[in-house]
N, C-alpha and C. Protein backbone atom coordinates (compact mmCIF):
# COMPACT_ATOMS: atom_id res chain seq x y z
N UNK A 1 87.99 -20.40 68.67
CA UNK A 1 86.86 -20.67 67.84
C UNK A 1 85.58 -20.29 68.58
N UNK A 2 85.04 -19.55 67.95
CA UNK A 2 83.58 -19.03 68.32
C UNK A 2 82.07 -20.08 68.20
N UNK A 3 81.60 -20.67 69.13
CA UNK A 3 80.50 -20.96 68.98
C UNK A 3 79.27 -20.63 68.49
N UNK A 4 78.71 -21.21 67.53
CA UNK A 4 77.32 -19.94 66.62
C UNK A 4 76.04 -21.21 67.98
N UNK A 5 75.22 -19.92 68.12
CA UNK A 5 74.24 -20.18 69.12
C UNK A 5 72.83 -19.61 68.62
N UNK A 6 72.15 -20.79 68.32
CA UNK A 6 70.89 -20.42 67.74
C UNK A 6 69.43 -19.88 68.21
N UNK A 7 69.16 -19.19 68.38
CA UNK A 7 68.79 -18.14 68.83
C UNK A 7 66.81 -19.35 68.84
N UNK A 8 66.27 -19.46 69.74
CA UNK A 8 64.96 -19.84 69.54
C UNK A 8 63.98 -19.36 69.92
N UNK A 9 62.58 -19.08 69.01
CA UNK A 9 61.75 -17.94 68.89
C UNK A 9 60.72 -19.15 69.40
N UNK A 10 59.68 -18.43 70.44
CA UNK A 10 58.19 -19.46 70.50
C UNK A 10 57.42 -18.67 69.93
N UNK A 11 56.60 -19.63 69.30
CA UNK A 11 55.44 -19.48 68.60
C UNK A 11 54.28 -19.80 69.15
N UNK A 12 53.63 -18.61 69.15
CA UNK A 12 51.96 -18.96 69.92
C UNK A 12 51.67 -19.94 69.30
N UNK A 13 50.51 -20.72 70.05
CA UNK A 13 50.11 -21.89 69.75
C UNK A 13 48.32 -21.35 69.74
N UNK A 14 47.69 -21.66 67.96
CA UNK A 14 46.98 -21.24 67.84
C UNK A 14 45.81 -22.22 67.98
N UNK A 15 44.72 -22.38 68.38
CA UNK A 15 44.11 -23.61 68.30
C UNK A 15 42.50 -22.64 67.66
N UNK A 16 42.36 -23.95 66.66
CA UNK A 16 41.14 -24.20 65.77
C UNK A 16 39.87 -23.44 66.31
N UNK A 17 39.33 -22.52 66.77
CA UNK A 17 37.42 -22.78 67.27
C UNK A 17 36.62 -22.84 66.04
N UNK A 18 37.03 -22.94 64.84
CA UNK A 18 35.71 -23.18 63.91
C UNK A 18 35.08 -24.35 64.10
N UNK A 19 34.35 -24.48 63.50
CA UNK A 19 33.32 -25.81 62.92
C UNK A 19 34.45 -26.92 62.50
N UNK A 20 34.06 -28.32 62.46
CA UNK A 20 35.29 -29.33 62.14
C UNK A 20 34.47 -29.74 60.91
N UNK A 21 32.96 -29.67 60.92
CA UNK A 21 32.39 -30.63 59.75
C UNK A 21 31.25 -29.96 59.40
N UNK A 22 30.55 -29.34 58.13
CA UNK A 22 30.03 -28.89 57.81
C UNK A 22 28.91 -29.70 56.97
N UNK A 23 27.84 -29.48 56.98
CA UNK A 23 26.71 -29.92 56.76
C UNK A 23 25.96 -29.88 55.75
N UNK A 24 25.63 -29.54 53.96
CA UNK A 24 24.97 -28.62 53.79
C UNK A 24 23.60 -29.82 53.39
N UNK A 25 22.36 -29.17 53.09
CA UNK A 25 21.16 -29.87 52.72
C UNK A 25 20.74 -30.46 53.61
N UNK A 26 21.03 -30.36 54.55
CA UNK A 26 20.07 -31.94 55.91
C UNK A 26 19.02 -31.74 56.22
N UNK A 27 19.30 -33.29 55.74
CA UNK A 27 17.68 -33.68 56.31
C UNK A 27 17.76 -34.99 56.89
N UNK A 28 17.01 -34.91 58.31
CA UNK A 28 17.48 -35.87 59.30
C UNK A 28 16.16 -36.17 59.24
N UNK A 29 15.54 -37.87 59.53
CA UNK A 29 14.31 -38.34 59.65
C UNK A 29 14.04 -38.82 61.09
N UNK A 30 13.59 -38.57 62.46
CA UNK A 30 14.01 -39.73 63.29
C UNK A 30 12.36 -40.89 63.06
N UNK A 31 12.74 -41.96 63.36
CA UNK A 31 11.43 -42.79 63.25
C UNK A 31 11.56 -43.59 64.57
N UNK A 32 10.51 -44.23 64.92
CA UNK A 32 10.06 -44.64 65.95
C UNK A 32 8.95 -46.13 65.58
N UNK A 33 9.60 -47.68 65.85
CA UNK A 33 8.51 -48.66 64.74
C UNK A 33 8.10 -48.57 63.52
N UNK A 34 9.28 -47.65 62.61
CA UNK A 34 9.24 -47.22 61.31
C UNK A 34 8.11 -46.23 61.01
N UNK A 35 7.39 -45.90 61.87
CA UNK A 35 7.02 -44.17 61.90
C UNK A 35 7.68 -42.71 61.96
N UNK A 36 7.18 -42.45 61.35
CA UNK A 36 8.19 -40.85 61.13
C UNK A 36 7.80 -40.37 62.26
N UNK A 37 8.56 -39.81 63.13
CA UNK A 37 8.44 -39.37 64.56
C UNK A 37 8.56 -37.19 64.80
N UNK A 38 9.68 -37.44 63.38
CA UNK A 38 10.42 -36.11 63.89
C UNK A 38 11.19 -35.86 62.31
N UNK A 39 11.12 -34.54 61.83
CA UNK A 39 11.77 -34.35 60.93
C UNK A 39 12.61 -33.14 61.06
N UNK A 40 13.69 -33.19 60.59
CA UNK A 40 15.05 -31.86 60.82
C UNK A 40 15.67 -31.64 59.76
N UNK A 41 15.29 -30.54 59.02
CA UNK A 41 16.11 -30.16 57.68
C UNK A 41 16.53 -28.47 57.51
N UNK A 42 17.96 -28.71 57.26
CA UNK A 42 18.60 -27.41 57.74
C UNK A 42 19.63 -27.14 56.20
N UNK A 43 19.70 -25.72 55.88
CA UNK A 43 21.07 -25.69 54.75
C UNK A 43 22.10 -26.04 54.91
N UNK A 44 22.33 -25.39 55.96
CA UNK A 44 23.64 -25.54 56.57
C UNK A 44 23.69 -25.93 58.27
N UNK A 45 24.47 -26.96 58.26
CA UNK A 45 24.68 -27.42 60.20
C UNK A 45 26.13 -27.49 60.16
N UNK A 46 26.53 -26.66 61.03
CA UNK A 46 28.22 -26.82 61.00
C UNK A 46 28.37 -27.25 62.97
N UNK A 47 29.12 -28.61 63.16
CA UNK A 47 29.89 -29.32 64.25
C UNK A 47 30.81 -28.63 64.60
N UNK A 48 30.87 -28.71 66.04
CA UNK A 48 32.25 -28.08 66.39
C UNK A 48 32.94 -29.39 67.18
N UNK A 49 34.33 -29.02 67.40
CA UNK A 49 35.27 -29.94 68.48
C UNK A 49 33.92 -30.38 69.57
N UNK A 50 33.34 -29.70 70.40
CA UNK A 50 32.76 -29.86 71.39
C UNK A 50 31.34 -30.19 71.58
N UNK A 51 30.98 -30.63 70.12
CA UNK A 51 29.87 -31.32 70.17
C UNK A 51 28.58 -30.67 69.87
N UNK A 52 28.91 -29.59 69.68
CA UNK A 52 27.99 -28.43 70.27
C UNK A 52 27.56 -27.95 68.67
N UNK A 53 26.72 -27.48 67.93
CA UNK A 53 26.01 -27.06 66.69
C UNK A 53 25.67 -25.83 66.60
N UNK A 54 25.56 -25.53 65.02
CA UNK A 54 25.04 -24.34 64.70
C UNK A 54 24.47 -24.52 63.21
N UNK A 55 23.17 -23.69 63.40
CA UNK A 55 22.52 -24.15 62.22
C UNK A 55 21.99 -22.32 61.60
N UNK A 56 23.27 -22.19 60.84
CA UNK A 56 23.59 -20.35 60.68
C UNK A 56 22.14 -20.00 59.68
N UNK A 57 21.94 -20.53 58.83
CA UNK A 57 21.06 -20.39 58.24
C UNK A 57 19.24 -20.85 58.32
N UNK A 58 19.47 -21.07 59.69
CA UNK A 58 18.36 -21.97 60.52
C UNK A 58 18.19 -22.70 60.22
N UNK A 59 16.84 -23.30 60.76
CA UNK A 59 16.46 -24.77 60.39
C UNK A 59 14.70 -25.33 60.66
N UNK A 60 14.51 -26.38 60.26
CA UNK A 60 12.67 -26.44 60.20
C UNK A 60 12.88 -27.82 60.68
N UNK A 61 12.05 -27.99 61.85
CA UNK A 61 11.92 -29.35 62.54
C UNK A 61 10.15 -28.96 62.58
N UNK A 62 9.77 -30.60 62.18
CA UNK A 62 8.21 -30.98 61.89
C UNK A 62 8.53 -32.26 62.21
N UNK A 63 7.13 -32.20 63.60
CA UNK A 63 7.20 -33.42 64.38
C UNK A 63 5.56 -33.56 63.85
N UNK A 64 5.67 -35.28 63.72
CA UNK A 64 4.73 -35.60 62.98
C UNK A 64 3.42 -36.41 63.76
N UNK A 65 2.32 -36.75 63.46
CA UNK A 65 1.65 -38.14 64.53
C UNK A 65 0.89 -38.57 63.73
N UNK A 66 1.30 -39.97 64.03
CA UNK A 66 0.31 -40.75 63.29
C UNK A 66 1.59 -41.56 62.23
N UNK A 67 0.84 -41.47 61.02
CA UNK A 67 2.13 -41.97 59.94
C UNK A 67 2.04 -41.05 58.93
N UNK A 68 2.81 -40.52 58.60
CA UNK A 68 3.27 -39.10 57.87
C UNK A 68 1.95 -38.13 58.38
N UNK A 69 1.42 -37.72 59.37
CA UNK A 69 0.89 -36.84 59.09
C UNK A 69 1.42 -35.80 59.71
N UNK A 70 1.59 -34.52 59.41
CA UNK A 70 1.91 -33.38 60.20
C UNK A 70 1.51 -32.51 61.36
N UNK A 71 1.97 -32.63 62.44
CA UNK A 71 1.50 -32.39 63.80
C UNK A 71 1.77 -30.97 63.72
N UNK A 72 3.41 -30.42 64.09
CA UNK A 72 3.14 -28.93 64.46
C UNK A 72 4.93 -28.83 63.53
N UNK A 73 5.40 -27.74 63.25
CA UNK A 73 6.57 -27.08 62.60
C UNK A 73 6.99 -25.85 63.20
N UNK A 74 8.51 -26.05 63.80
CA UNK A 74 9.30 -24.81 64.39
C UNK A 74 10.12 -24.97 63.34
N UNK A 75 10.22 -23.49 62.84
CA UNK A 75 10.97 -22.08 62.12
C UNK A 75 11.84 -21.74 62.35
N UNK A 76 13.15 -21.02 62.56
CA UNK A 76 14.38 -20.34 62.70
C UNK A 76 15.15 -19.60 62.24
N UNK A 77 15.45 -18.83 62.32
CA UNK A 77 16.80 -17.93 61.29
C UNK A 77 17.91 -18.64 62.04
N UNK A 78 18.56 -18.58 63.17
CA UNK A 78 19.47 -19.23 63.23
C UNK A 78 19.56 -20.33 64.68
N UNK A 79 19.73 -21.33 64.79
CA UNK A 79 19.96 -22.51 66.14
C UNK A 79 21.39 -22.42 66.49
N UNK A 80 21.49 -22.55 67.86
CA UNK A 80 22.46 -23.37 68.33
C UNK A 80 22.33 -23.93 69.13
N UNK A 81 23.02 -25.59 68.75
CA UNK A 81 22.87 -26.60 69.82
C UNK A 81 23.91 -26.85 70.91
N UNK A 82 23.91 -26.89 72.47
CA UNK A 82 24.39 -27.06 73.38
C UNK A 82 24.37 -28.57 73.83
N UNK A 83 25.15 -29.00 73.35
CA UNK A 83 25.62 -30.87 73.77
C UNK A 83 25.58 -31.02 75.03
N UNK A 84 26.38 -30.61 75.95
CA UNK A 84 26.25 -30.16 77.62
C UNK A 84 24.73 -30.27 77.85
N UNK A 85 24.40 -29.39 77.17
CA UNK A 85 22.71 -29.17 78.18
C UNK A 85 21.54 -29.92 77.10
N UNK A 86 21.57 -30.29 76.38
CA UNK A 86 20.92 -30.98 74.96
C UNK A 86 19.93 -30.60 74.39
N UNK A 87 20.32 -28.81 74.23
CA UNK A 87 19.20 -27.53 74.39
C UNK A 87 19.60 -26.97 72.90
N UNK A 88 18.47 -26.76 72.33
CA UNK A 88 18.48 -26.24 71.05
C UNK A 88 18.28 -24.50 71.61
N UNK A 89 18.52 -23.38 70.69
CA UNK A 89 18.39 -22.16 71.35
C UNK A 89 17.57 -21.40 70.13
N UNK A 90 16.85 -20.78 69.32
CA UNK A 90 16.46 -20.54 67.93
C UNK A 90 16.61 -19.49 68.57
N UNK A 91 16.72 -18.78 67.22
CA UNK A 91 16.90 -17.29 67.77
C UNK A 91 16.45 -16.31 66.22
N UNK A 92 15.91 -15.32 66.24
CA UNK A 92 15.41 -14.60 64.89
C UNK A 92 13.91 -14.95 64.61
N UNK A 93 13.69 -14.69 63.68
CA UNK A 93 12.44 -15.02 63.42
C UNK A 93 11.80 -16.40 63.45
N UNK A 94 11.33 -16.52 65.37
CA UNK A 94 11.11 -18.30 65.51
C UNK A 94 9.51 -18.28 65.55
N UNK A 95 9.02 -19.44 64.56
CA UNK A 95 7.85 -19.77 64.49
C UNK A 95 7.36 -21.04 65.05
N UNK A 96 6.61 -21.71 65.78
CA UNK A 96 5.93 -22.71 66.07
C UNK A 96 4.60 -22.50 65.57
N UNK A 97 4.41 -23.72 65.01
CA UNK A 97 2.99 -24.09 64.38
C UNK A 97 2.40 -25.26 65.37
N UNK A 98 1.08 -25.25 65.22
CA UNK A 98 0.22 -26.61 65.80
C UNK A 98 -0.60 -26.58 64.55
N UNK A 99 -0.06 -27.97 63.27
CA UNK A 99 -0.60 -27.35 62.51
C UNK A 99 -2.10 -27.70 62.20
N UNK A 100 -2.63 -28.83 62.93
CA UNK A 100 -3.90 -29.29 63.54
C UNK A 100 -4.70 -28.20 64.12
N UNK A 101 -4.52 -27.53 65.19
CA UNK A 101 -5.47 -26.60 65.70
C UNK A 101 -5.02 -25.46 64.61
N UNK A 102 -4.32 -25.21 64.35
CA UNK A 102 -3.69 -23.93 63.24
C UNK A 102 -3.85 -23.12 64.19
N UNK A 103 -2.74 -22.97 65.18
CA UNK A 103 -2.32 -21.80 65.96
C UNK A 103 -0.62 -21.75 65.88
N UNK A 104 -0.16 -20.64 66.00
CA UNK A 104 1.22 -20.15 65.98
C UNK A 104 1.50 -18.95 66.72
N UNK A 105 3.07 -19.98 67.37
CA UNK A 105 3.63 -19.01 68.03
C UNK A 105 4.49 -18.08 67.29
N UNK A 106 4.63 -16.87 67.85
CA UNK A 106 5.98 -15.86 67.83
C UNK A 106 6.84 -15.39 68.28
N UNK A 107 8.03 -15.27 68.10
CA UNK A 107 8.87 -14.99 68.94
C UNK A 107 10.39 -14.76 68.76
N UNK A 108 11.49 -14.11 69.37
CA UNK A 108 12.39 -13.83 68.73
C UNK A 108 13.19 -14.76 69.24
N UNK A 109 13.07 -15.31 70.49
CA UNK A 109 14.13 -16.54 71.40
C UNK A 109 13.28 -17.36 71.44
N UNK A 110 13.65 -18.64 71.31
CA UNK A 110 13.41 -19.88 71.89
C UNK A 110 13.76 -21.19 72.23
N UNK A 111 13.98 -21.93 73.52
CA UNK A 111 14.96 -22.82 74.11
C UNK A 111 13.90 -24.23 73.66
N UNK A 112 14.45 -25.60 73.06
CA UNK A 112 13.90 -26.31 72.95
C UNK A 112 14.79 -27.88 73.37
N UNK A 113 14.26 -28.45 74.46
CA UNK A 113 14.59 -29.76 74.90
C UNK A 113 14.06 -30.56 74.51
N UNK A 114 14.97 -31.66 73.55
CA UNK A 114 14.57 -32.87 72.79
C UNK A 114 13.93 -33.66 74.37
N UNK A 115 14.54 -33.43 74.83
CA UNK A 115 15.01 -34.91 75.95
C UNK A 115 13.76 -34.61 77.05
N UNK A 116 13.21 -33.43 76.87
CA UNK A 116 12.15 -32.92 77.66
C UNK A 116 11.23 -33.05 77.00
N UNK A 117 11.00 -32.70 75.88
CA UNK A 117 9.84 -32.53 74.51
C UNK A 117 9.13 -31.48 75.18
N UNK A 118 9.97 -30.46 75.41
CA UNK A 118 9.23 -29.02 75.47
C UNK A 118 9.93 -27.97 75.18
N UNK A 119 9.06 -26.44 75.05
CA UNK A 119 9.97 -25.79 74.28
C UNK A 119 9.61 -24.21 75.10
N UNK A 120 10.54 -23.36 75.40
CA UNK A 120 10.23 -22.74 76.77
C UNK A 120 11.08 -21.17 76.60
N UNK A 121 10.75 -20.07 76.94
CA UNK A 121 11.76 -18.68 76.62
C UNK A 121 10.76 -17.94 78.06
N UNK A 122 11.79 -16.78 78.02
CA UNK A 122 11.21 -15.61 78.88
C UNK A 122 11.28 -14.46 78.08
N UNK A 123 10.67 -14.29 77.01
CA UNK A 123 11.01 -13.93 75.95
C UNK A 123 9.62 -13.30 75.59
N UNK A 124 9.26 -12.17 74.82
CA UNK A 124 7.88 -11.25 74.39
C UNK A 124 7.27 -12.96 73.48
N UNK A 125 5.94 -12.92 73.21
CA UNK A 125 5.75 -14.03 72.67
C UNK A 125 4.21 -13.79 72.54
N UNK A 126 3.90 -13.91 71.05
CA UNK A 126 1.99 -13.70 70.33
C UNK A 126 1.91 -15.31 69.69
N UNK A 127 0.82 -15.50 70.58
CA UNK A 127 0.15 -16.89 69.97
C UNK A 127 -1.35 -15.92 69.32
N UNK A 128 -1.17 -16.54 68.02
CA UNK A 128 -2.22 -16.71 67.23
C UNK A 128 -3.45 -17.72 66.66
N UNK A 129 -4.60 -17.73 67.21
CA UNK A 129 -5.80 -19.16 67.26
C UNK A 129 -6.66 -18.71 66.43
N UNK A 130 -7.30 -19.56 66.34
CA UNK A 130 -8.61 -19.08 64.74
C UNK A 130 -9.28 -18.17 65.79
N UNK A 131 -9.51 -18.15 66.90
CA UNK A 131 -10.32 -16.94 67.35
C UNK A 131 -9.85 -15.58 68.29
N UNK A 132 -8.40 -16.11 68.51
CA UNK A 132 -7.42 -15.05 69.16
C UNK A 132 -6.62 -14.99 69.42
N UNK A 133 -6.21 -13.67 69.24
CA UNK A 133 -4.82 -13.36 69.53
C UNK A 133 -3.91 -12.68 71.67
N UNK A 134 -3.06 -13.99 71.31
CA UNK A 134 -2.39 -13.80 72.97
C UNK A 134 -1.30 -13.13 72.60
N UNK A 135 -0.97 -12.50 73.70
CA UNK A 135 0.25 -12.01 74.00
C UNK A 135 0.96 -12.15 75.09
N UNK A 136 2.38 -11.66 75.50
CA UNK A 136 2.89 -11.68 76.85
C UNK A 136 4.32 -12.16 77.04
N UNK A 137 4.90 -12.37 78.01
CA UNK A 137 6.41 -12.58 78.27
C UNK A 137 6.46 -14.08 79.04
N UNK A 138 7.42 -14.62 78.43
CA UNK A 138 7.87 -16.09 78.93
C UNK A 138 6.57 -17.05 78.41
N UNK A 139 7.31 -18.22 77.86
CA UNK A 139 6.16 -19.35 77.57
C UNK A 139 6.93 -20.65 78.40
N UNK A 140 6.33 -21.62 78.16
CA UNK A 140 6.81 -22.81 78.08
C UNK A 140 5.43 -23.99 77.91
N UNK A 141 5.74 -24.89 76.55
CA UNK A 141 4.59 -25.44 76.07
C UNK A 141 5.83 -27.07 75.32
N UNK A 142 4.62 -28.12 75.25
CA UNK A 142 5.39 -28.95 74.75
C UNK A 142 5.84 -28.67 73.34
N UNK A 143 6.65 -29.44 73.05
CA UNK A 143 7.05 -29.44 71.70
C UNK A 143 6.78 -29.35 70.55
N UNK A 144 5.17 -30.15 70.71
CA UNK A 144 4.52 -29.93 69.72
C UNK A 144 3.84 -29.12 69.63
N UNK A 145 3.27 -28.31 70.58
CA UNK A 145 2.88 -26.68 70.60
C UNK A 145 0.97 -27.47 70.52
N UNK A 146 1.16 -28.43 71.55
CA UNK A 146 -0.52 -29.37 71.58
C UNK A 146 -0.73 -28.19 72.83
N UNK A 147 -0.11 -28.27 73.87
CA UNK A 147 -0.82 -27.35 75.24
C UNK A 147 0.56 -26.41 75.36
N UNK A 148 0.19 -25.41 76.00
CA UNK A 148 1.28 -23.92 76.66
C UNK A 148 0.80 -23.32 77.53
N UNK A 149 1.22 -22.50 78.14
CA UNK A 149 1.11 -21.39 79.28
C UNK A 149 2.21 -20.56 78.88
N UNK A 150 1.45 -18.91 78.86
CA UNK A 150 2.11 -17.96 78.85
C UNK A 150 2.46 -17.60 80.28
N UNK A 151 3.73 -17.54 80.52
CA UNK A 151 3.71 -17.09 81.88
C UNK A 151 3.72 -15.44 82.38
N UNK A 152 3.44 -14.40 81.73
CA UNK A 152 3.34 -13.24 82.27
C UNK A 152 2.53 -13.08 80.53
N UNK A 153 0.27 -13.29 80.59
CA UNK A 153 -0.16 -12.83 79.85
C UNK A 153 -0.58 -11.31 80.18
N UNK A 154 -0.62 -10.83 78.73
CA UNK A 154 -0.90 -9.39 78.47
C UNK A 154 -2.79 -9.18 78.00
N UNK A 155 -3.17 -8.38 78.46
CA UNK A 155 -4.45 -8.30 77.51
C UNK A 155 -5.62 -8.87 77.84
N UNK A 156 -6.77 -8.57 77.14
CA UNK A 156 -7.89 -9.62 77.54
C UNK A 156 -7.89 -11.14 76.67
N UNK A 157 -8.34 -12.16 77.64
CA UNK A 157 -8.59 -13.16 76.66
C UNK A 157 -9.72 -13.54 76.73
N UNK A 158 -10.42 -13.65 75.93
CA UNK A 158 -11.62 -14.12 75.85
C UNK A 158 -12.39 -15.68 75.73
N UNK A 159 -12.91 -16.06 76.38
CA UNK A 159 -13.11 -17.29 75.89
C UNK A 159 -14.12 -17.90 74.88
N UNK A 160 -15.07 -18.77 74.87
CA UNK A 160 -15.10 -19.19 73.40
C UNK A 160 -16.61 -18.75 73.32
N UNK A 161 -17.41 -18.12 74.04
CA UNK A 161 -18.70 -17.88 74.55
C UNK A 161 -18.57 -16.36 73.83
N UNK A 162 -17.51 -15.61 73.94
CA UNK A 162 -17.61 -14.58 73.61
C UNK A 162 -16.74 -13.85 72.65
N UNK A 163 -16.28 -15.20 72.10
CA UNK A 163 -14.88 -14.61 71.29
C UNK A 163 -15.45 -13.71 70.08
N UNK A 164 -17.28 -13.86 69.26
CA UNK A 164 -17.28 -13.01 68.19
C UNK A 164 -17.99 -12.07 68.46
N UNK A 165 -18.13 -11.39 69.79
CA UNK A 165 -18.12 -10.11 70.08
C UNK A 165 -17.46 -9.14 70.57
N UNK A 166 -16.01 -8.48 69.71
CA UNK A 166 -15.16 -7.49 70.20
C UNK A 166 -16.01 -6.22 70.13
């Protein structure tokens, strides 16, 4: 009598990297003594296993002062958040507003630390002020885009003595 011997095949073992939980419409409030502190509203935020985010369709965070009033608004085409380092990354068409002084940044990268409340690239970058326009490579400014330093400026800047004579 012949023994039948079953022959066993392994199967790669495929594991998941998508997103586990998907997001759509958010809008996150943070408050502080029931003051609106910070606002985050995105189409889409998709979670991964590792904690880590992506906000494919970008996202608009408006940090506020006072009680509802509007301080400054960063722009995005697309974020990703790094849990590890607790670093937001924007990337595409990133805007910062100060919307008090009404100046705005530009830029195609930008790294932003909650936990720092600043927001920082080495990256080409035009700030725009009611009386001028900066340019240059690498910033780093708080969060709310109240004070910055360009760190490699381009150009003349003028100061306020002479800004309406080009």
């Amino acid at each position: 009598m012949a023994a039948c011997k079953e022959k066993k095949t392994e199967l790669p073992i495929r594991y998941y990297a998508g997103p586990l939980v998907a997001t759509e419409n958010l809008s996150t409030t943070y408050l502080d003594s029931g003051n609106i502190k910070m606002r985050m509203e995105a189409p889409l935020q998709l979670e991964f296993a590792d904690g880590n985010q992506e906000f494919p369709s970008g996202f608009t965070v408006t940090i506020f002062e006072g009680n509802d009033k509007e301080k400054s608004r960063l722009k995005a085409d697309f974020v990703h958040f790094d849990k590890i380092q607790d670093l937001y990354t924007a990337t595409g068409h990133v805007v910062l507003e100060d919307l008090i002084k009404k100046e705005t940044l530009k830029t195609e990268k930008l790294h932003w630390s909650r936990s720092e409340a600043r927001v920082f690239n080495n990256e080409y970058v035009e700030i725009s002020t009611q009386s001028q326009f900066l340019k240059g490579k690498g910033l780093t400014a708080k969060q709310d885009f109240s004070s910055y330093t360009i760190l490699e400026p381009e150009g003349t800047i003028l100061n306020a003595d002479t800004a309406g004579f080009f």
